[in-house]
Protein backbone atom coordinates (compact mmCIF):
# COMPACT_ATOMS: atom_id res chain seq x y z
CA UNK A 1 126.06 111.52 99.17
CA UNK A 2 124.54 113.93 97.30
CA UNK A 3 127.09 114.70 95.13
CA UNK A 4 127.56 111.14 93.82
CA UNK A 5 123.72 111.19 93.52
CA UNK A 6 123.67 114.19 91.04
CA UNK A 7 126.26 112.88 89.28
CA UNK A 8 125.28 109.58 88.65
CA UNK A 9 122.11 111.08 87.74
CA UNK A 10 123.77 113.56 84.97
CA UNK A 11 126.12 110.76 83.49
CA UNK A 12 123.92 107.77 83.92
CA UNK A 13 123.73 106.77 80.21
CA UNK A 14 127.58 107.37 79.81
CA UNK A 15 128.20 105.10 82.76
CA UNK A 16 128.89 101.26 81.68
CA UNK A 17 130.52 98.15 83.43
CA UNK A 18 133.40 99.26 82.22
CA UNK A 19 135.55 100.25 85.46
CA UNK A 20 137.58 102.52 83.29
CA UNK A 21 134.72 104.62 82.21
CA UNK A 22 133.71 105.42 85.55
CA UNK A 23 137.31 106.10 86.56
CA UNK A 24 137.84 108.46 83.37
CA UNK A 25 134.19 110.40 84.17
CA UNK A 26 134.80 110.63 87.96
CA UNK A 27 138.08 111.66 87.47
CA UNK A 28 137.66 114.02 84.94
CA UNK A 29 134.74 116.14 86.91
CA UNK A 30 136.88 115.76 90.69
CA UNK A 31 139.70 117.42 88.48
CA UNK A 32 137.23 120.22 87.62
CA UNK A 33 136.98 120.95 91.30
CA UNK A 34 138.96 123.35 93.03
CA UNK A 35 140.33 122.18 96.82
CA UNK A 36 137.47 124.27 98.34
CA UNK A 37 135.23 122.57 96.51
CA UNK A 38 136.62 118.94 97.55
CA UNK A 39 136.65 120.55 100.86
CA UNK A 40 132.51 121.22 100.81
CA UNK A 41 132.17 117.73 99.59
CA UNK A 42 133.88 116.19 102.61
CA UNK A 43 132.11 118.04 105.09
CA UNK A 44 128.91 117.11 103.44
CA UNK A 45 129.31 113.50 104.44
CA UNK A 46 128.41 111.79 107.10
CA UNK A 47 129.99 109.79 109.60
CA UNK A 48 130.03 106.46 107.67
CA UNK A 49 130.24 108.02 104.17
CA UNK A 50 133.54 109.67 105.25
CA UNK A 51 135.21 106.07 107.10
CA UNK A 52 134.01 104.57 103.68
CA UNK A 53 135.79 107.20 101.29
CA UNK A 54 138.85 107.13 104.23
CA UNK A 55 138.84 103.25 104.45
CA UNK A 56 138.65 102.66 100.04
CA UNK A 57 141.20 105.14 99.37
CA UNK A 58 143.94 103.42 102.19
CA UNK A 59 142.89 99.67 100.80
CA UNK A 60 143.50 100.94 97.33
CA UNK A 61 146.89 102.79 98.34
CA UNK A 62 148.02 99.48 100.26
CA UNK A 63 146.77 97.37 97.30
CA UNK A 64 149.21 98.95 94.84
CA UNK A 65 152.28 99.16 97.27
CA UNK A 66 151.86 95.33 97.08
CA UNK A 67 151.56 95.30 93.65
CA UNK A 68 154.86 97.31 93.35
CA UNK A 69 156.97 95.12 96.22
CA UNK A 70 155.83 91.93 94.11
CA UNK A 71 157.43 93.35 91.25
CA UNK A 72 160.74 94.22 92.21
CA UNK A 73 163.44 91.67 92.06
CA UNK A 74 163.35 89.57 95.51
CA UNK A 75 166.47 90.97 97.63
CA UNK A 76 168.68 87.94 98.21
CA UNK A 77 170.19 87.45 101.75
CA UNK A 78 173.47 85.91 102.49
């Protein structure tokens, strides 16, 4: 994606292996963007760039419902 590429480009020596810097950076510049904008960026991808942005975001939502059911108290059944 182009997008990603110009980024990554523009903040490649604030980028480290630090997840959380990436996640503050790429956070911080999608905020910037209006819905429009998010919009353009959508229809700019391609067929597999979109099931890959589709398929991380549902793995990551499912990921953190489990994380959320494994911390609540186990219902007991009688």
């Amino acid at each position: 994606m182009r997008f990603i590429d110009e980024l990554y480009q523009l903040y490649r020596g604030h980028f480290s292996r630090d997840e959380e810097d990436i996640i503050a950076i790429v956070a911080g510049i999608l905020q910037e963007q209006s819905r429009d904008d998010l919009y353009r960026l959508i229809d700019e991808m391609d067929d597999e760039e979109l099931f890959q942005m589709i398929a991380t975001y549902m793995i990551e939502v499912v990921k953190r419902k489990v994380a959320m059911d494994a911390e609540l108290p186990s219902a007991t059944v009688h």
